[in-house]
N, C-alpha and C. Protein backbone atom coordinates (compact mmCIF):
# COMPACT_ATOMS: atom_id res chain seq x y z
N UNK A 1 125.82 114.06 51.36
CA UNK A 1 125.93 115.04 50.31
C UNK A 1 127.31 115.71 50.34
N UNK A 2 127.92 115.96 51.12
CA UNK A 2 129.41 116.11 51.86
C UNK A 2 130.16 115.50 51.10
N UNK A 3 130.04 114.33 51.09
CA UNK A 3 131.32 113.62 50.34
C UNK A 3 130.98 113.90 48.50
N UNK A 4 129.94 113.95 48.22
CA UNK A 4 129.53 114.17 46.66
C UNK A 4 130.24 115.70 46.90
N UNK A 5 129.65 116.73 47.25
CA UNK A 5 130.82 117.96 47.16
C UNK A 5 131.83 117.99 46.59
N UNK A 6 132.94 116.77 47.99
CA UNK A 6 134.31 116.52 47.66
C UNK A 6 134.46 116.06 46.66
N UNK A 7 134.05 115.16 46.12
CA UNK A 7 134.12 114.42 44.99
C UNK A 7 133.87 115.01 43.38
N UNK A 8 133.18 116.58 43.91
CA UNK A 8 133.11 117.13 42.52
C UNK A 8 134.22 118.12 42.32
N UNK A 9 134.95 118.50 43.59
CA UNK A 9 135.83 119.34 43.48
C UNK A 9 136.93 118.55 43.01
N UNK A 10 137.09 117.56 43.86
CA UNK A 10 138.38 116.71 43.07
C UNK A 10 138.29 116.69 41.83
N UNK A 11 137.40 116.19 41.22
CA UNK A 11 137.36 115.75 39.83
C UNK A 11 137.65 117.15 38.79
N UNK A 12 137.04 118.52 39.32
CA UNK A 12 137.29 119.41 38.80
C UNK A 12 139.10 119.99 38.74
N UNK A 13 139.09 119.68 39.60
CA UNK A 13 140.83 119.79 40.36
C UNK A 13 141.87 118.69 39.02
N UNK A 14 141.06 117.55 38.91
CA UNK A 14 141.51 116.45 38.21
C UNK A 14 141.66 117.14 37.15
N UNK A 15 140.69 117.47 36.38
CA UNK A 15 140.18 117.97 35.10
C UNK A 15 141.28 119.07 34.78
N UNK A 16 141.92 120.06 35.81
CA UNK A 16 143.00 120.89 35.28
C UNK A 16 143.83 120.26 35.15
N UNK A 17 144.38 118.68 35.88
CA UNK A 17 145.76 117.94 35.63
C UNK A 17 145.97 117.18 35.00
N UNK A 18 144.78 116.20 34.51
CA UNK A 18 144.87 115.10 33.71
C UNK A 18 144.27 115.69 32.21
N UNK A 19 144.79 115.38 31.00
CA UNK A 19 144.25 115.32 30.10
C UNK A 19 144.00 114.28 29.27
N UNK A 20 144.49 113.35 29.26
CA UNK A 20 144.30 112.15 28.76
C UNK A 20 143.77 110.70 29.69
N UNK A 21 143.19 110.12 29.17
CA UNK A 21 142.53 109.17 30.05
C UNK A 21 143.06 107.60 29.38
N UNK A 22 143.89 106.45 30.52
CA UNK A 22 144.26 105.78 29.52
C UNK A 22 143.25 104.30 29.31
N UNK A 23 142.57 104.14 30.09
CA UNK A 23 141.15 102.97 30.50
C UNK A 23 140.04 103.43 30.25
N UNK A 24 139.14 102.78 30.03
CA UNK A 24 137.70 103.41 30.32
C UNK A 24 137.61 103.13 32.21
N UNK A 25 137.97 101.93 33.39
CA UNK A 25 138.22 102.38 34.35
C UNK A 25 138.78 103.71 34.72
N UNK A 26 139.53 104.48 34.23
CA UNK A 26 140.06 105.75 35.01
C UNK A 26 139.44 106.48 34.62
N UNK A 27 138.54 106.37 33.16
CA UNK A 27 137.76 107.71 32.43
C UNK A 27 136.79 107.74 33.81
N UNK A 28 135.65 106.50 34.08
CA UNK A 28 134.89 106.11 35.03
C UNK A 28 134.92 107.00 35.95
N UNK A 29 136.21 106.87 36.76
CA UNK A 29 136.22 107.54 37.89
C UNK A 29 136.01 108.52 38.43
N UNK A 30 136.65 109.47 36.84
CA UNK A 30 136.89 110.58 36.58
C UNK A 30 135.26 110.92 36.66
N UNK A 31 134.41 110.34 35.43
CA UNK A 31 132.99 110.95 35.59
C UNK A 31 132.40 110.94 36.91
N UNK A 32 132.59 109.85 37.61
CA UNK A 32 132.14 109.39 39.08
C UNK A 32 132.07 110.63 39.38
N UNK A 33 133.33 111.31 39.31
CA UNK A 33 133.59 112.98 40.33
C UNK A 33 133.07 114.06 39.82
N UNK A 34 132.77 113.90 38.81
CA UNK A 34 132.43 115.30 37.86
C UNK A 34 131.04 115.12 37.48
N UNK A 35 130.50 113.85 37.70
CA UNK A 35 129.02 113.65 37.13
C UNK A 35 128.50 112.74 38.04
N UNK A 36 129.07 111.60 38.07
CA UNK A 36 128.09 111.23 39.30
C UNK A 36 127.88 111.83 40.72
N UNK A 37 128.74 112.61 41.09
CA UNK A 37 129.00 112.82 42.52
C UNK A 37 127.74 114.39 41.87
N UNK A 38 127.37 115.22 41.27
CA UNK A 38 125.96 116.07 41.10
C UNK A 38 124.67 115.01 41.36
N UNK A 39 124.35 114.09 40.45
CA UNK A 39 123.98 113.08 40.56
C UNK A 39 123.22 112.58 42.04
N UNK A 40 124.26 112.05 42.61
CA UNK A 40 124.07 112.28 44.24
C UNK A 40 123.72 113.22 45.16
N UNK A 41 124.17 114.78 44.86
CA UNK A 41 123.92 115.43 45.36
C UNK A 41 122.43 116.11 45.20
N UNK A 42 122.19 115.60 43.96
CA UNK A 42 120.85 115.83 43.71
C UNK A 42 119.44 115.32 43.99
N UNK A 43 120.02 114.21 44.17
CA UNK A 43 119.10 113.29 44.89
C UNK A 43 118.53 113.55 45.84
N UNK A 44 119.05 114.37 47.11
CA UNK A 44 119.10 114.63 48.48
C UNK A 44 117.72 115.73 47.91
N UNK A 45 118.01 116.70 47.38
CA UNK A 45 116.91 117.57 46.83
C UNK A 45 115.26 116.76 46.31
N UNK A 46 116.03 116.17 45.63
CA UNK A 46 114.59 114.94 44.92
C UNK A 46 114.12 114.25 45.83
N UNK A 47 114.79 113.90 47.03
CA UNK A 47 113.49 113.07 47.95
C UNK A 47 114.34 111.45 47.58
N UNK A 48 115.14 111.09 47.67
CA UNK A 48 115.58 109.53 47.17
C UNK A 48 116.75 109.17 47.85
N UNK A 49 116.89 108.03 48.00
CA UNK A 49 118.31 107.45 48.77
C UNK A 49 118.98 106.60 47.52
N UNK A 50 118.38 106.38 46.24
CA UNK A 50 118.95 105.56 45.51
C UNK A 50 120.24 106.13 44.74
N UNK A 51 121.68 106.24 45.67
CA UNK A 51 122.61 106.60 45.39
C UNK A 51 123.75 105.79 44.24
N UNK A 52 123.06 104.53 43.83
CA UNK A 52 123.92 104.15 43.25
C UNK A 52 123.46 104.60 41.41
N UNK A 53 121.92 104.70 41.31
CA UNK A 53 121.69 104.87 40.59
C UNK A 53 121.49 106.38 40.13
N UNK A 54 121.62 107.06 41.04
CA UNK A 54 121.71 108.63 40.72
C UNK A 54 123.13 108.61 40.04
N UNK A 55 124.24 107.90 40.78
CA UNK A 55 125.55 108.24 40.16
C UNK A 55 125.85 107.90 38.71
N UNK A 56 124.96 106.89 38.42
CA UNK A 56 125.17 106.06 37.38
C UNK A 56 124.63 107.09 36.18
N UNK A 57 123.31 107.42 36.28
CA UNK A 57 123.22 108.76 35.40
C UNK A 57 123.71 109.60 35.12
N UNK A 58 124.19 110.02 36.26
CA UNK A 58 125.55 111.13 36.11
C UNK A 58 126.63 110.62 35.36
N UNK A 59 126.84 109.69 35.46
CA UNK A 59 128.12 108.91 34.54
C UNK A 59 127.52 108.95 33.14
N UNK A 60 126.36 108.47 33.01
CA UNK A 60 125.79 108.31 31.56
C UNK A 60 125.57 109.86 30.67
N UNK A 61 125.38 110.77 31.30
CA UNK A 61 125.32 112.31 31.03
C UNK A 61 126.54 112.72 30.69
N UNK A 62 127.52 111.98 31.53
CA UNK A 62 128.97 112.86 31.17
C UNK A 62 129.69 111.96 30.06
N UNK A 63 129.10 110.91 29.81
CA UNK A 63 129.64 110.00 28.74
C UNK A 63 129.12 110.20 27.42
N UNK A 64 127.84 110.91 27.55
CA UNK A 64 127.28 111.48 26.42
C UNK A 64 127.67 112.81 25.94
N UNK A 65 128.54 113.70 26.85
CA UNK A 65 128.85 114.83 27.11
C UNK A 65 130.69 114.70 25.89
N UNK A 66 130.91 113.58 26.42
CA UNK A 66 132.12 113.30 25.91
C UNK A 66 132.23 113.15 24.63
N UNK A 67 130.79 112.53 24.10
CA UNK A 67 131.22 111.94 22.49
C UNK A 67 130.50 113.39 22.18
N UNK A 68 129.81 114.31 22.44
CA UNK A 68 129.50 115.36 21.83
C UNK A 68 130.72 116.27 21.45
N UNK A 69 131.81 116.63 22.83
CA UNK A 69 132.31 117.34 22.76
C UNK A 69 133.69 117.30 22.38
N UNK A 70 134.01 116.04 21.55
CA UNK A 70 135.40 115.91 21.10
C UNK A 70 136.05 116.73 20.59
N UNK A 71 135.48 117.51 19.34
CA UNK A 71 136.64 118.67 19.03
C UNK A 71 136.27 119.81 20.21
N UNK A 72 135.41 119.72 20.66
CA UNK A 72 135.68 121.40 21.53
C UNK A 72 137.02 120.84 22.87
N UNK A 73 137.11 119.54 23.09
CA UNK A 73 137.79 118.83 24.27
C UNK A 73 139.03 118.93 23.33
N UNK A 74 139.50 118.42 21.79
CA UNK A 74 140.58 118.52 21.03
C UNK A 74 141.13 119.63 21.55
N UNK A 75 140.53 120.52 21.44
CA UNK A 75 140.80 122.53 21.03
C UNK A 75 141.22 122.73 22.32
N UNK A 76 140.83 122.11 23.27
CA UNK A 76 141.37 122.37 24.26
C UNK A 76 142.52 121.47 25.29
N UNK A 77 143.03 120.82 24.47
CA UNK A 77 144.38 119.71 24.49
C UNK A 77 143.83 118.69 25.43
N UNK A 78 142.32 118.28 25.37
CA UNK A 78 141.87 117.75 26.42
C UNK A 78 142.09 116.10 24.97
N UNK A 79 141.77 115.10 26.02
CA UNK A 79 140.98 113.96 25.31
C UNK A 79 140.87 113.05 26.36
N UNK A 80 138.97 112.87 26.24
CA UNK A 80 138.76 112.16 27.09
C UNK A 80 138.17 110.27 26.34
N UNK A 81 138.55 110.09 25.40
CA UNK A 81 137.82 108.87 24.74
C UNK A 81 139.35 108.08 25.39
N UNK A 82 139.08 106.89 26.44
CA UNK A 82 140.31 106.04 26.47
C UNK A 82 141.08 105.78 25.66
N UNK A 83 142.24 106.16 26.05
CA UNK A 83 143.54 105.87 24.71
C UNK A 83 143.48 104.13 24.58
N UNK A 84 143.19 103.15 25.34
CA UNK A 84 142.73 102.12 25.10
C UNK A 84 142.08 101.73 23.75
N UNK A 85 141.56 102.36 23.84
CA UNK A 85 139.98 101.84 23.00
C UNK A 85 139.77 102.87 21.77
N UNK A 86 141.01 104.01 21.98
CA UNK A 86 141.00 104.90 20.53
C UNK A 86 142.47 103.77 19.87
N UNK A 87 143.31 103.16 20.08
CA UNK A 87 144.28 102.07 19.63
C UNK A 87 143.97 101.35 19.67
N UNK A 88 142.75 100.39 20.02
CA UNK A 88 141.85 99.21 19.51
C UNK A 88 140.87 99.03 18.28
N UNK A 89 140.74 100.75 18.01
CA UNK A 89 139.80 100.98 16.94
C UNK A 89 140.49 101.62 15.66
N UNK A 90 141.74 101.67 16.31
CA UNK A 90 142.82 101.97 15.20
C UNK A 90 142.45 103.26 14.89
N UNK A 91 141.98 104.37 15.98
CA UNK A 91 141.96 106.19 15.64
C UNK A 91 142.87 106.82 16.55
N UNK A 92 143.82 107.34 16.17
CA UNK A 92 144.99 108.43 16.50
C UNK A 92 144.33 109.66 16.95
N UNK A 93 145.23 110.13 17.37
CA UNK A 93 144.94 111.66 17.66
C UNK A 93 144.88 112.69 16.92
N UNK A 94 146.11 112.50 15.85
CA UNK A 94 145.94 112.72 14.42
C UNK A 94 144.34 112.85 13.62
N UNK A 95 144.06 111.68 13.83
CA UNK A 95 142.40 111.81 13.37
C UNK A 95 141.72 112.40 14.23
N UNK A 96 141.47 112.46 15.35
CA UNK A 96 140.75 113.62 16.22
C UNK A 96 141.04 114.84 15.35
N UNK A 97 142.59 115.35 15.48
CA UNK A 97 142.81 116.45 15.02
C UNK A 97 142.48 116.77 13.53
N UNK A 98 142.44 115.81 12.64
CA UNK A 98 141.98 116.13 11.22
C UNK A 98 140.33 116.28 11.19
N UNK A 99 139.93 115.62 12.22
CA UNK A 99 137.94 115.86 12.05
C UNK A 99 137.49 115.20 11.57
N UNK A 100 137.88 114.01 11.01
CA UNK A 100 137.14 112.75 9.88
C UNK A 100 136.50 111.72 10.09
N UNK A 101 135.65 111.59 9.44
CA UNK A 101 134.84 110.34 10.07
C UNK A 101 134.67 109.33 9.34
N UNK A 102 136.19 108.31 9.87
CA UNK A 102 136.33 107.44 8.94
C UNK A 102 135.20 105.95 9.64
N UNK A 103 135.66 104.95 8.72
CA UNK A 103 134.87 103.76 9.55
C UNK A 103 135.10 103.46 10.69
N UNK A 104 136.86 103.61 11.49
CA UNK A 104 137.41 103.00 12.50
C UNK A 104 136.49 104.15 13.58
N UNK A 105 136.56 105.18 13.30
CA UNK A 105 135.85 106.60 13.81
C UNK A 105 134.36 106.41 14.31
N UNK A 106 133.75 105.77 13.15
CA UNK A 106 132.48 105.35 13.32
C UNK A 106 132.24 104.27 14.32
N UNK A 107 132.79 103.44 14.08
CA UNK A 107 132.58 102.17 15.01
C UNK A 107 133.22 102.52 16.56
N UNK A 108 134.22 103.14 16.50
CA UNK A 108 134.66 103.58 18.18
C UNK A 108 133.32 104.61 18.36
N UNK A 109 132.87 105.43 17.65
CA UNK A 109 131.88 106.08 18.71
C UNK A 109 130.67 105.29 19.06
N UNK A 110 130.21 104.64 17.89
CA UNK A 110 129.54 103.70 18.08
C UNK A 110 129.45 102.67 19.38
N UNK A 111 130.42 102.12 19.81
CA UNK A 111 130.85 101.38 21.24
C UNK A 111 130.76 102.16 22.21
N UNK A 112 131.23 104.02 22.09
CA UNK A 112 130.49 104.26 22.92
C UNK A 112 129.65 105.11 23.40
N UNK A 113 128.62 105.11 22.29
CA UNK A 113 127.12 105.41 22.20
C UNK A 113 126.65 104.31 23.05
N UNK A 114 127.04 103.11 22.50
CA UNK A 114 126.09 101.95 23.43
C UNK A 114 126.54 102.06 24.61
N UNK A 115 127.78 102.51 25.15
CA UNK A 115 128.09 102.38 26.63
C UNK A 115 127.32 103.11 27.12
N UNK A 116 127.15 104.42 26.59
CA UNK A 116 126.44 105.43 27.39
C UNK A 116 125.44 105.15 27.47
N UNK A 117 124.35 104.70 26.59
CA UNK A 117 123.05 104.23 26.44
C UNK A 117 122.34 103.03 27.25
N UNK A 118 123.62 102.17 28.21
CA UNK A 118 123.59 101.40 28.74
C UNK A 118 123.70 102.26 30.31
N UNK A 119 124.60 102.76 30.49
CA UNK A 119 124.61 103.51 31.96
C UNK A 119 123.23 104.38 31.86
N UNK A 120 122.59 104.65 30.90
CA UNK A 120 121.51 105.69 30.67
C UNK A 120 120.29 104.58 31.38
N UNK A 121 120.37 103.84 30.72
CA UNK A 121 119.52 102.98 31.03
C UNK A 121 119.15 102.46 32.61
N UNK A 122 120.54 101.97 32.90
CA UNK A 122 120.67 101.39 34.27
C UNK A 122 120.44 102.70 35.21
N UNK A 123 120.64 104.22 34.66
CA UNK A 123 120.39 105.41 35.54
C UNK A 123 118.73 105.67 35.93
N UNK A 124 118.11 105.54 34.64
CA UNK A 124 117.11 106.00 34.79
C UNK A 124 116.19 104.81 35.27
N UNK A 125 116.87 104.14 35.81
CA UNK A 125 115.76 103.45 36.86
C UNK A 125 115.30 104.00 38.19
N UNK A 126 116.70 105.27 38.33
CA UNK A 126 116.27 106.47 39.51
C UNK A 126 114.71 106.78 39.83
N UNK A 127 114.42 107.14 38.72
CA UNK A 127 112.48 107.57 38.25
C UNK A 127 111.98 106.63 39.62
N UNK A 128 111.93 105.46 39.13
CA UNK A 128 111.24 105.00 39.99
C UNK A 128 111.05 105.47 41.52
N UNK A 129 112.35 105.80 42.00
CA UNK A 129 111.99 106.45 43.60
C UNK A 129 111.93 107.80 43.54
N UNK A 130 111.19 108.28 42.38
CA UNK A 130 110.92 109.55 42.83
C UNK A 130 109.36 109.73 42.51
N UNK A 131 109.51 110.94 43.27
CA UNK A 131 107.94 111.39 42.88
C UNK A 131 107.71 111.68 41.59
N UNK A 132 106.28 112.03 40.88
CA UNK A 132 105.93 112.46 39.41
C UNK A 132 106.94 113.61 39.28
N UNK A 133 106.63 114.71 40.32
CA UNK A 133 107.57 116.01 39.90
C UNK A 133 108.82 115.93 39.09
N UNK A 134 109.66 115.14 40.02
CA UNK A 134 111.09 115.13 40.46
C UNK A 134 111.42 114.01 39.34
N UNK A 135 110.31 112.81 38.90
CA UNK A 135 110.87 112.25 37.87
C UNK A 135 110.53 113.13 36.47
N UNK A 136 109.67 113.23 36.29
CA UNK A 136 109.45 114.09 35.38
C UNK A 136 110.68 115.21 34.83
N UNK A 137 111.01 115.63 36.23
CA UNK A 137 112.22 116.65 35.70
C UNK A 137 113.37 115.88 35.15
N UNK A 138 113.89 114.97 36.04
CA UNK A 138 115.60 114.46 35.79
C UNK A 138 115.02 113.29 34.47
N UNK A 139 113.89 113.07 34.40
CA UNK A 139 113.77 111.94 33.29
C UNK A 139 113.74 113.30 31.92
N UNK A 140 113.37 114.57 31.98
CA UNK A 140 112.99 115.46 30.59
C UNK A 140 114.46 115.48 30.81
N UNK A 141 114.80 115.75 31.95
CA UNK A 141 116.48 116.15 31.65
C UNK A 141 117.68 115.01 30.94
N UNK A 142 117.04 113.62 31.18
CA UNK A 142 117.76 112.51 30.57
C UNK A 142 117.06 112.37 29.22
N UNK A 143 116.48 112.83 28.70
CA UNK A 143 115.29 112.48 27.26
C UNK A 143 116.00 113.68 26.81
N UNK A 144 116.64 114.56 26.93
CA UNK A 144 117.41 115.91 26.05
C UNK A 144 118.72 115.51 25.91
N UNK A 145 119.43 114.93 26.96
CA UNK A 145 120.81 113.88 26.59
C UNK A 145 120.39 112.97 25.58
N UNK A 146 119.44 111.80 25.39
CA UNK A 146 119.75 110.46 25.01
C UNK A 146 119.29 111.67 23.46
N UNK A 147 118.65 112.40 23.46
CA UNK A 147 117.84 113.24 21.89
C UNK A 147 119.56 113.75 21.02
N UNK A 148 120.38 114.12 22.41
CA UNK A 148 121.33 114.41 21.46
C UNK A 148 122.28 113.43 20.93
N UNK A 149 122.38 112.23 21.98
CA UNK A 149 123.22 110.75 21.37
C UNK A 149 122.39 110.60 20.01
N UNK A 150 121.42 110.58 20.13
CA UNK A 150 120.61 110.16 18.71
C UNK A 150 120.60 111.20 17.59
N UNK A 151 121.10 112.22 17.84
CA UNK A 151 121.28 113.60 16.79
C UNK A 151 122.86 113.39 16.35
N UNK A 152 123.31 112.54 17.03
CA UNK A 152 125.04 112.11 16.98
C UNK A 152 125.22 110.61 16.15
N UNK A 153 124.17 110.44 16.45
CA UNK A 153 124.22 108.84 15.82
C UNK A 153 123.91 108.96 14.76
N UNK A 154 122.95 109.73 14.29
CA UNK A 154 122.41 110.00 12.91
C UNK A 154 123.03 110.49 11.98
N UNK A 155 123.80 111.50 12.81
CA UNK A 155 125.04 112.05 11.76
C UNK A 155 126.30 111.46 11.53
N UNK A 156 126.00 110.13 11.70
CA UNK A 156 127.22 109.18 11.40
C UNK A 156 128.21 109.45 12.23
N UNK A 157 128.02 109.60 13.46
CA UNK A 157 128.95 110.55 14.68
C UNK A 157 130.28 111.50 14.25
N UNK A 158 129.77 112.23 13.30
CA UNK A 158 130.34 113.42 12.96
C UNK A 158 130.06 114.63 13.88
N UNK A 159 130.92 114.88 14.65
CA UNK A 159 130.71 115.89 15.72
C UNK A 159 132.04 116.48 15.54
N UNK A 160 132.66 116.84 14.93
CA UNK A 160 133.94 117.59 14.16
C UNK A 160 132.86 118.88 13.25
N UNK A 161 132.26 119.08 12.40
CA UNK A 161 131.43 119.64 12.10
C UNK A 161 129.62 119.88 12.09
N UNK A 162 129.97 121.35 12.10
CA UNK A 162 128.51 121.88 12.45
C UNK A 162 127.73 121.92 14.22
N UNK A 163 127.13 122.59 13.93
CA UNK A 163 125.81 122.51 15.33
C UNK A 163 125.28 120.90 16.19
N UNK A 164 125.71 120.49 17.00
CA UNK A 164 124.67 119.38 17.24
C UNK A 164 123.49 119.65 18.14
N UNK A 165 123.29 120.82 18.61
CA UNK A 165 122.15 121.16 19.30
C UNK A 165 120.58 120.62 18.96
N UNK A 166 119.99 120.92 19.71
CA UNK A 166 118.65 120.05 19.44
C UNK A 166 117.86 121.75 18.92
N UNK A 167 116.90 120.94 17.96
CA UNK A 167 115.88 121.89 17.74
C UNK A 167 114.79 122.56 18.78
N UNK A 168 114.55 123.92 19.21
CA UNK A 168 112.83 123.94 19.69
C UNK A 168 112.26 122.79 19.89
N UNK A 169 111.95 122.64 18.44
CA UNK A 169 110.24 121.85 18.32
C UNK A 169 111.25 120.27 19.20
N UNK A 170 112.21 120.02 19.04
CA UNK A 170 112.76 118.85 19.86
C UNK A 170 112.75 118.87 21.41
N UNK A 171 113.01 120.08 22.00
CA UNK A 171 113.46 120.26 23.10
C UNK A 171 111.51 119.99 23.79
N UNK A 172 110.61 121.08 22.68
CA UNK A 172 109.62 120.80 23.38
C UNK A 172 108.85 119.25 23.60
N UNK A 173 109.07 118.49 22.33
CA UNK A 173 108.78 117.37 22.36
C UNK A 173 108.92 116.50 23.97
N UNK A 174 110.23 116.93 23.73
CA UNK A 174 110.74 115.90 25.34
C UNK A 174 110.26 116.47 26.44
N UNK A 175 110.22 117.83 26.65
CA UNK A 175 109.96 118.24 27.52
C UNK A 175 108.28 117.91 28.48
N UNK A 176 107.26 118.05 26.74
CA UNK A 176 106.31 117.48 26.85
C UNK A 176 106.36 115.87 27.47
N UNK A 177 107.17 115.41 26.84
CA UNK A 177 106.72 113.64 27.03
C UNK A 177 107.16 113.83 28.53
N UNK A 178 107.86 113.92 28.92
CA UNK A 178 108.57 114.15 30.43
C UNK A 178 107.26 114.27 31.63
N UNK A 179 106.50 115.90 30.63
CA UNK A 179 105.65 116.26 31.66
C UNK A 179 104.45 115.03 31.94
N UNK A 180 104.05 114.33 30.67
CA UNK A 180 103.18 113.24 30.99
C UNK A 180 103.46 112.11 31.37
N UNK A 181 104.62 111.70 31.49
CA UNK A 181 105.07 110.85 32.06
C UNK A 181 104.46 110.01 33.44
């Protein structure tokens, strides 16, 4: 749990120096420290040794974290979408900064909605080594992430305007399914 610590401080440490990310490898890493390495540390609490897949959730949380929070990350001279893969999809920074959600816009978040949805996936195989409690919790807690990829997806991943928060009656939904789980 020691080294997950280190690993979240770095990344936080990172987070004041780097603002741009130019791979999805270095974005990776970056989450590794800032999300997977909680991830891990959490585990130790939950009763589980399955460290690869705790991290992996954590990666999938902070990758979902990312396509939510583009203009609040803009506003703050941050950008974390690989400059790779924002010049493969033909979106500038320019377009970050204008807020628009053109097709090229659409389809880059789109790629990575599915990324995240894929580390989501491969995360929440965690459940399995845990108890009802403990899955129940980190699985309601992964069912309020994937509720908001899908509140993002729906809105044609327009996250430049308005609220994307989840409703009540949403939050209880999941929370419920979680508990019967």
């Amino acid at each position: 749990m020691g080294g997950a610590l280190h690993a979240l401080i770095d990344g936080g440490l990172q987070d004041t120096q780097q603002k741009r990310y130019a791979t999805f490898e270095e974005l990776h890493g970056y989450c590794r420290k800032v999300a997977g390495a909680v991830g891990v540390a959490c585990i130790a609490v939950y009763g589980s040794d399955d460290t690869e897949r705790a991290e992996t959730l954590g990666v999938a949380l902070q990758l979902i974290n990312i396509v939510r929070d583009v203009r609040e990350d803009w506003e703050l001279g941050r950008v974390y979408l690989p400059q790779d893969e924002l010049a493969a999809y033909g979106v500038t920074e320019d377009d970050l900064a204008a807020g628009h959600t053109t097709p090229h816009w659409q389809a880059l978040m789109a790629f990575q909605a599915t990324r995240a949805r894929a580390y989501l996936h491969d995360g929440l195989e965690l459940l399995d080594s845990l108890d009802s409690r403990s899955a129940a919790c980190v699985g309601t807690f992964a069912g309020l992430y994937r509720a908001t990829l899908d509140r993002i997806e729906a809105r044609g991943f327009d996250v430049f305007e308005g609220s994307l928060r989840l409703s009540r009656l949403t939050k209880l939904r999941i929370v419920g399914a979680g508990l019967l789980r």
